[in-house]
N, C-alpha and C. Protein backbone atom coordinates (compact mmCIF):
# COMPACT_ATOMS: atom_id res chain seq x y z
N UNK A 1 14.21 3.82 -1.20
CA UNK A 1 14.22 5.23 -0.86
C UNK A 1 14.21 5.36 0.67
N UNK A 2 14.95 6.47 1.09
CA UNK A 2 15.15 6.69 2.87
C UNK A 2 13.88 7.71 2.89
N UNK A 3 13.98 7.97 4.53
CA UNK A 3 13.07 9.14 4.71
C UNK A 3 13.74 10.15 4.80
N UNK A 4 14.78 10.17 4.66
CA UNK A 4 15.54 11.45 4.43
C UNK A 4 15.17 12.01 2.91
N UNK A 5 15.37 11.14 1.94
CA UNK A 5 15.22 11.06 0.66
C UNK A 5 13.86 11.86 0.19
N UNK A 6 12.73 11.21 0.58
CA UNK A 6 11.17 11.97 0.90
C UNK A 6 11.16 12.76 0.91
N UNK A 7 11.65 13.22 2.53
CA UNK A 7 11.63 14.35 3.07
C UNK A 7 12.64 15.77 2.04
N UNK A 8 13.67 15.32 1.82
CA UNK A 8 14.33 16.13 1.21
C UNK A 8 13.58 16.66 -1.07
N UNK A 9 12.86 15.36 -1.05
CA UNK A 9 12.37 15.68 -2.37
C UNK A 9 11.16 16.95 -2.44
N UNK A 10 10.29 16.26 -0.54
CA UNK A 10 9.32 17.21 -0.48
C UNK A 10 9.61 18.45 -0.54
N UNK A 11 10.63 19.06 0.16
CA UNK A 11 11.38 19.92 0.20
C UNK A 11 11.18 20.82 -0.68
N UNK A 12 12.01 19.83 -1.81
CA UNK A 12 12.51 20.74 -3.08
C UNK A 12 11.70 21.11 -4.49
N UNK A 13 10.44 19.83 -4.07
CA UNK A 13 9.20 20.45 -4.59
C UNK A 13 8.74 20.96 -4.66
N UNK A 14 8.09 21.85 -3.36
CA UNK A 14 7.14 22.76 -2.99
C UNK A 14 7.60 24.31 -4.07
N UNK A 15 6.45 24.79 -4.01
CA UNK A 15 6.58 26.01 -4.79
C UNK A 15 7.63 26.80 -4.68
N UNK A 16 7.89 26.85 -3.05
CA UNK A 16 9.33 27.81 -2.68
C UNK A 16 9.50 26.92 -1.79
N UNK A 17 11.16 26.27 -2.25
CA UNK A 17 11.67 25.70 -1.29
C UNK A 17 11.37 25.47 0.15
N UNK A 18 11.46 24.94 0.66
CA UNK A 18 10.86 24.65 2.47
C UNK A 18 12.31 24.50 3.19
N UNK A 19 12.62 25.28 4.05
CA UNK A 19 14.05 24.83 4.64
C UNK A 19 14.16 23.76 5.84
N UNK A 20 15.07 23.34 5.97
CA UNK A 20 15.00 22.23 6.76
C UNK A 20 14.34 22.44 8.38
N UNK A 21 14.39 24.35 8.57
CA UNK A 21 14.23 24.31 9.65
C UNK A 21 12.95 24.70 9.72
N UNK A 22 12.21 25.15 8.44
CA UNK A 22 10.69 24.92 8.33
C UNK A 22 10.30 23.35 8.70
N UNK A 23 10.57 22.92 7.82
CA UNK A 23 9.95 21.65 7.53
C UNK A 23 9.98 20.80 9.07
N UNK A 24 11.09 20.68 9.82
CA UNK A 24 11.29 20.54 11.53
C UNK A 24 10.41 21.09 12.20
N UNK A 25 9.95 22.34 12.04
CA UNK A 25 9.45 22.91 12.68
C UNK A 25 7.91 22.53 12.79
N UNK A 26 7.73 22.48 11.92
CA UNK A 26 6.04 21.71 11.36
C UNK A 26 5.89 20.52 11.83
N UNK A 27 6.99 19.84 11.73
CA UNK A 27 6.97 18.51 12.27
C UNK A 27 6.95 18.05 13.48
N UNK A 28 7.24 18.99 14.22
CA UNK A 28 7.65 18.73 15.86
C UNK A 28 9.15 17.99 15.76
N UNK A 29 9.59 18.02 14.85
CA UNK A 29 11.07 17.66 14.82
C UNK A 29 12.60 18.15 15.17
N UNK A 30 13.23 18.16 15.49
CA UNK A 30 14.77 19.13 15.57
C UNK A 30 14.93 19.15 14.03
N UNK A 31 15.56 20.32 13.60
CA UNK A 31 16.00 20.81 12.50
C UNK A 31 17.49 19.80 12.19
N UNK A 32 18.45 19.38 13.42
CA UNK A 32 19.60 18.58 12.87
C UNK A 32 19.15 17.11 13.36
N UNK A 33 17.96 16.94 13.43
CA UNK A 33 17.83 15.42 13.30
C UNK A 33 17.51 15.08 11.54
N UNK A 34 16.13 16.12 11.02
CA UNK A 34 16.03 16.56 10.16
C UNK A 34 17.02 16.06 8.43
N UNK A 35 17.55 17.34 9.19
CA UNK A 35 19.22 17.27 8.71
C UNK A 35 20.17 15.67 8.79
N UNK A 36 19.95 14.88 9.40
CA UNK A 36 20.64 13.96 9.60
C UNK A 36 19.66 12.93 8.89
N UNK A 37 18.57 12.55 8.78
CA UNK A 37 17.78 12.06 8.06
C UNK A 37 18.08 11.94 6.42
N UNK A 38 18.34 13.25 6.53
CA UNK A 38 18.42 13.92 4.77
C UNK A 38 20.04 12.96 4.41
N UNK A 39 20.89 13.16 5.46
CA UNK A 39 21.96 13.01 5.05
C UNK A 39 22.36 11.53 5.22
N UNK A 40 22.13 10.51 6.29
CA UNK A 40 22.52 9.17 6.72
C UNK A 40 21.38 8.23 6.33
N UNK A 41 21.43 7.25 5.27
CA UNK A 41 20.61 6.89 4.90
C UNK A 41 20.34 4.97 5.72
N UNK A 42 21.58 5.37 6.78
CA UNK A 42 21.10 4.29 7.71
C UNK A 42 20.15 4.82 8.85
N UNK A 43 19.78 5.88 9.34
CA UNK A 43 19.01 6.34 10.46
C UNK A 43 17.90 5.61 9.90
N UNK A 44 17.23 4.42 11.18
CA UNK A 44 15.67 4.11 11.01
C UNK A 44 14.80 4.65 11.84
N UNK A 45 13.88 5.61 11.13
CA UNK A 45 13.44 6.52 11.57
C UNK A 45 12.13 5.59 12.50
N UNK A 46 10.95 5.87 13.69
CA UNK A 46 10.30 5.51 14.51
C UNK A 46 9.36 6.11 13.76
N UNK A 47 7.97 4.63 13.61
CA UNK A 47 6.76 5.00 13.16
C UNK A 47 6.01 6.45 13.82
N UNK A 48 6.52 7.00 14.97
CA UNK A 48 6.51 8.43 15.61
C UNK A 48 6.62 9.24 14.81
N UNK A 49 7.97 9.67 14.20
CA UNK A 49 8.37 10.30 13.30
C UNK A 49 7.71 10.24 11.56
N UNK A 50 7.37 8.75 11.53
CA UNK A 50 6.78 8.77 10.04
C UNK A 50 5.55 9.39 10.01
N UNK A 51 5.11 9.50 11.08
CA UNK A 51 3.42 9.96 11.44
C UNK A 51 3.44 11.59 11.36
N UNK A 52 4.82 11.86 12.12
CA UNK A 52 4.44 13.09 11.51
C UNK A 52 5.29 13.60 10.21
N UNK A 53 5.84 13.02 9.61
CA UNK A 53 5.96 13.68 8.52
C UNK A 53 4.86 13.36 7.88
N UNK A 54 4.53 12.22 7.67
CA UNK A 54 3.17 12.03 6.62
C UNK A 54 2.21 13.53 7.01
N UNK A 55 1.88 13.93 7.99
CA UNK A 55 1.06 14.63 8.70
C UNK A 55 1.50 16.39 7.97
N UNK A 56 2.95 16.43 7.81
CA UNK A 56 3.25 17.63 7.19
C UNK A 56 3.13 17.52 6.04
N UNK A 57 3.56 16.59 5.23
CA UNK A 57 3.37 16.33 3.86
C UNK A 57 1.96 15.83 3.15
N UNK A 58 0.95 16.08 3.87
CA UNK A 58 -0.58 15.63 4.02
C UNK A 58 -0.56 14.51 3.00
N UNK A 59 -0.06 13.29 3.44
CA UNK A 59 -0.16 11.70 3.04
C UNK A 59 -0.27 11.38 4.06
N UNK A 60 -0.70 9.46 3.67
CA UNK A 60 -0.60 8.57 4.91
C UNK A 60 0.80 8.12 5.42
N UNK A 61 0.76 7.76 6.29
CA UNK A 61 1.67 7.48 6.99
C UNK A 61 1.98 6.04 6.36
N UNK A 62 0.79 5.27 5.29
CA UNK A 62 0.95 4.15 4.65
C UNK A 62 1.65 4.53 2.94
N UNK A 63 1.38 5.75 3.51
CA UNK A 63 2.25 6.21 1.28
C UNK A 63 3.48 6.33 2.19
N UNK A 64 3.90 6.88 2.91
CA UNK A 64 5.74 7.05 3.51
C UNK A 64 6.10 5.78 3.58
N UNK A 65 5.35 4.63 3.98
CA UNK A 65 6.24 3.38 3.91
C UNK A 65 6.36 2.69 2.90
N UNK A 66 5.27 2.39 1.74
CA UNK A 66 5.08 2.30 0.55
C UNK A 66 6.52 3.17 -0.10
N UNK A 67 6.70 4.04 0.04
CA UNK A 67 8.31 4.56 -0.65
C UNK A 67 9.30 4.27 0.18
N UNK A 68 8.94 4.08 0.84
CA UNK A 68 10.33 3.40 1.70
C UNK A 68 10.34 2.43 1.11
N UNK A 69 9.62 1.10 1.11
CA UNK A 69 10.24 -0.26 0.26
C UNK A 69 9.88 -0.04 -1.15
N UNK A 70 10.18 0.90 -1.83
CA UNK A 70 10.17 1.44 -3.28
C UNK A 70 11.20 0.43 -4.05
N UNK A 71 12.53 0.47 -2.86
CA UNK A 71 13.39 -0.18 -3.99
C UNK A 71 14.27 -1.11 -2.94
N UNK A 72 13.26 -2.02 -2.13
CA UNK A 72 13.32 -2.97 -1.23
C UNK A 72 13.16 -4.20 -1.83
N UNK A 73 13.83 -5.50 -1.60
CA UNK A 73 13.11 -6.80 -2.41
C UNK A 73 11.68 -7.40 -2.21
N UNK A 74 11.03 -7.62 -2.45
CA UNK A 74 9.51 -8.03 -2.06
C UNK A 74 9.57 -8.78 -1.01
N UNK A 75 10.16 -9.62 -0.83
CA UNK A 75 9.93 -10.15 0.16
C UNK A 75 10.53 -9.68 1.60
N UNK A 76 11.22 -8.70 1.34
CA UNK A 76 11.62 -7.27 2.94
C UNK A 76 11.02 -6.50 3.27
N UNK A 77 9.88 -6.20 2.32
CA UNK A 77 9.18 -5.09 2.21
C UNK A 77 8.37 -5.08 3.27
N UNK A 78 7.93 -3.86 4.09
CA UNK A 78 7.60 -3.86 5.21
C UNK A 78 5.59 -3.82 4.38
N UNK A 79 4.77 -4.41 5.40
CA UNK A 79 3.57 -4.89 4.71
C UNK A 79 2.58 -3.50 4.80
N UNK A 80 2.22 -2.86 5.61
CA UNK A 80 1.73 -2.20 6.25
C UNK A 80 2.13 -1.02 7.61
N UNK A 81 1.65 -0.12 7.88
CA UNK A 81 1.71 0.47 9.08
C UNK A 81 1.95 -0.32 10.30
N UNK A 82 0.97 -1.11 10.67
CA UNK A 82 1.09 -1.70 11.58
C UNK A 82 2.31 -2.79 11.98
N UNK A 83 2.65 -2.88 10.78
CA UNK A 83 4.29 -3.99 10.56
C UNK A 83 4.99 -2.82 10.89
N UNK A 84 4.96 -1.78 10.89
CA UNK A 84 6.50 -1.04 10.63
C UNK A 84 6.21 -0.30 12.09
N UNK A 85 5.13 -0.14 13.03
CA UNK A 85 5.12 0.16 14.06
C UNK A 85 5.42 -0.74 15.19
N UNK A 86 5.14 -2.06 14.97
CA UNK A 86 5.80 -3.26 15.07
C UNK A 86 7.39 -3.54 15.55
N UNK A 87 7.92 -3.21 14.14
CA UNK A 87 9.35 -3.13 13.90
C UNK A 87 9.74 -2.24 14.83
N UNK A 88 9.27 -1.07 14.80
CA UNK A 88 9.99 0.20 15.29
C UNK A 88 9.74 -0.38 16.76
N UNK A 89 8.89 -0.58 17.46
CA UNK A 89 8.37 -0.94 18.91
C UNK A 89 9.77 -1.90 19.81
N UNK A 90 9.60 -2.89 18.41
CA UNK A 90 10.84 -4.18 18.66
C UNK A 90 12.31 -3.44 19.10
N UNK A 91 12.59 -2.39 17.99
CA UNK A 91 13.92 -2.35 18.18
C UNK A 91 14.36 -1.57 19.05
N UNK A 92 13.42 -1.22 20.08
CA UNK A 92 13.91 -0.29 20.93
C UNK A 92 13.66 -0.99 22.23
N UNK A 93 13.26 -2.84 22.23
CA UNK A 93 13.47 -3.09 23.63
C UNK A 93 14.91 -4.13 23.28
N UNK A 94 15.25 -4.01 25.26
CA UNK A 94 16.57 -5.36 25.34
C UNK A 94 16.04 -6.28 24.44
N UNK A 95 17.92 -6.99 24.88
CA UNK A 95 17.79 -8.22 23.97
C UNK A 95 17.10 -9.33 24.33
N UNK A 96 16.99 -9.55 25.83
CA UNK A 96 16.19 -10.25 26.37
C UNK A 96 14.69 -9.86 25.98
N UNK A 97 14.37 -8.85 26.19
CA UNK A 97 12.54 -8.80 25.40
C UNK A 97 12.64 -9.34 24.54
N UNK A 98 13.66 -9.12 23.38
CA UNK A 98 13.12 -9.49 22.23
C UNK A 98 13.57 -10.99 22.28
N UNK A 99 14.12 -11.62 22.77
CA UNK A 99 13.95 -13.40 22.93
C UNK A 99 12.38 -13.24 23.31
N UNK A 100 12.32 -13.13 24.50
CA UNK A 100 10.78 -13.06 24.59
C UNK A 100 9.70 -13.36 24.00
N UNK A 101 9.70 -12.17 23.31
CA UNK A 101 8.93 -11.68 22.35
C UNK A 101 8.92 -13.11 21.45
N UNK A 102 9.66 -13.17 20.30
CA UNK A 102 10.09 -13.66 19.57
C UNK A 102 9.94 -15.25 20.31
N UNK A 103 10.05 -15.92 21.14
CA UNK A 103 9.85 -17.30 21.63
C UNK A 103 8.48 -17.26 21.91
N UNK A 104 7.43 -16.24 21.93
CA UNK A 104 6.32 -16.29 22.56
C UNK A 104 5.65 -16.05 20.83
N UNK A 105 5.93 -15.55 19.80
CA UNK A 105 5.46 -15.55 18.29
C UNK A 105 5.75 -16.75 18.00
N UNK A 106 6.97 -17.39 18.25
CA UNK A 106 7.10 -18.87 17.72
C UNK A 106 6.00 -19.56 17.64
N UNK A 107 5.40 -19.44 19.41
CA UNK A 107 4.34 -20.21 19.81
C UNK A 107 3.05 -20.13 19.00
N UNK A 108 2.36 -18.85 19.07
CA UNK A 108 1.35 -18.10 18.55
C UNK A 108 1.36 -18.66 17.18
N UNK A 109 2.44 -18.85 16.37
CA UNK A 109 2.61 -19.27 14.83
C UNK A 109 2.72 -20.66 14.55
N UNK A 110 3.50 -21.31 15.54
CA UNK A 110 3.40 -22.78 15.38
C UNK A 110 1.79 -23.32 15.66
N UNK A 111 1.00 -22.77 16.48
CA UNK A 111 -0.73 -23.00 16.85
C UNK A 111 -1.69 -22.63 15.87
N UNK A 112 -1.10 -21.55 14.95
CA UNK A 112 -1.94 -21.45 13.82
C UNK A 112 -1.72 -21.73 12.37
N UNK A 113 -0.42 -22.91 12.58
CA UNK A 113 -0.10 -23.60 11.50
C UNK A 113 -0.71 -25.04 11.86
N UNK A 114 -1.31 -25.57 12.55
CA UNK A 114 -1.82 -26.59 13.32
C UNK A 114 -3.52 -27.27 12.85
């Protein structure tokens, strides 16, 4: 399941519909990012954004990722919050950080396999 998907079920749940530019609005979100969420089910949304939808949809920010790997293979499945803030952190530095990064976890992991 996307967070578009969520977002758009929450939507259509509620007693009276919620429009996209409610539901944005609550969120601190743009209404056509929103919108683009709902619709591109490649946009990966920033543990930023999951925080506040969980926050409009009064869940954790650990039930939004929990449906996100709903219909993920177990072993992709993102573990926790802190994994997926992680993730999100990663993909927004160069490629050089993330060698970095990633040569400096090698280390950290090869020492506590030891």
């Amino acid at each position: 399941m996307t967070l578009g998907e969520i977002i758009k079920n929450f939507r259509f749940s509620s007693e009276e519909e919620m429009s996209i530019r409610r539901f944005a609005s609550l969120c601190g979100l743009s209404a056509p990012y929103i919108s683009l969420l709902e619709r591109d089910a490649n946009i990966i949304p920033t543990i930023k954004t999951i925080n506040k939808v969980a926050q409009v949809m009064n869940v954790s920010p650990d039930d939004i990722v929990n449906q996100l790997n709903s219909d993920t293979p177990a072993d992709n499945k993102v573990k926790d919050i802190k994994e997926t803030e992680l993730l999100s952190m990663f993909r927004e530095l160069s490629d050089a950080r993330k060698e970095d990064i990633l040569n400096f976890v090698k280390m950290i992991h090869s020492n506590e396999i030891k």
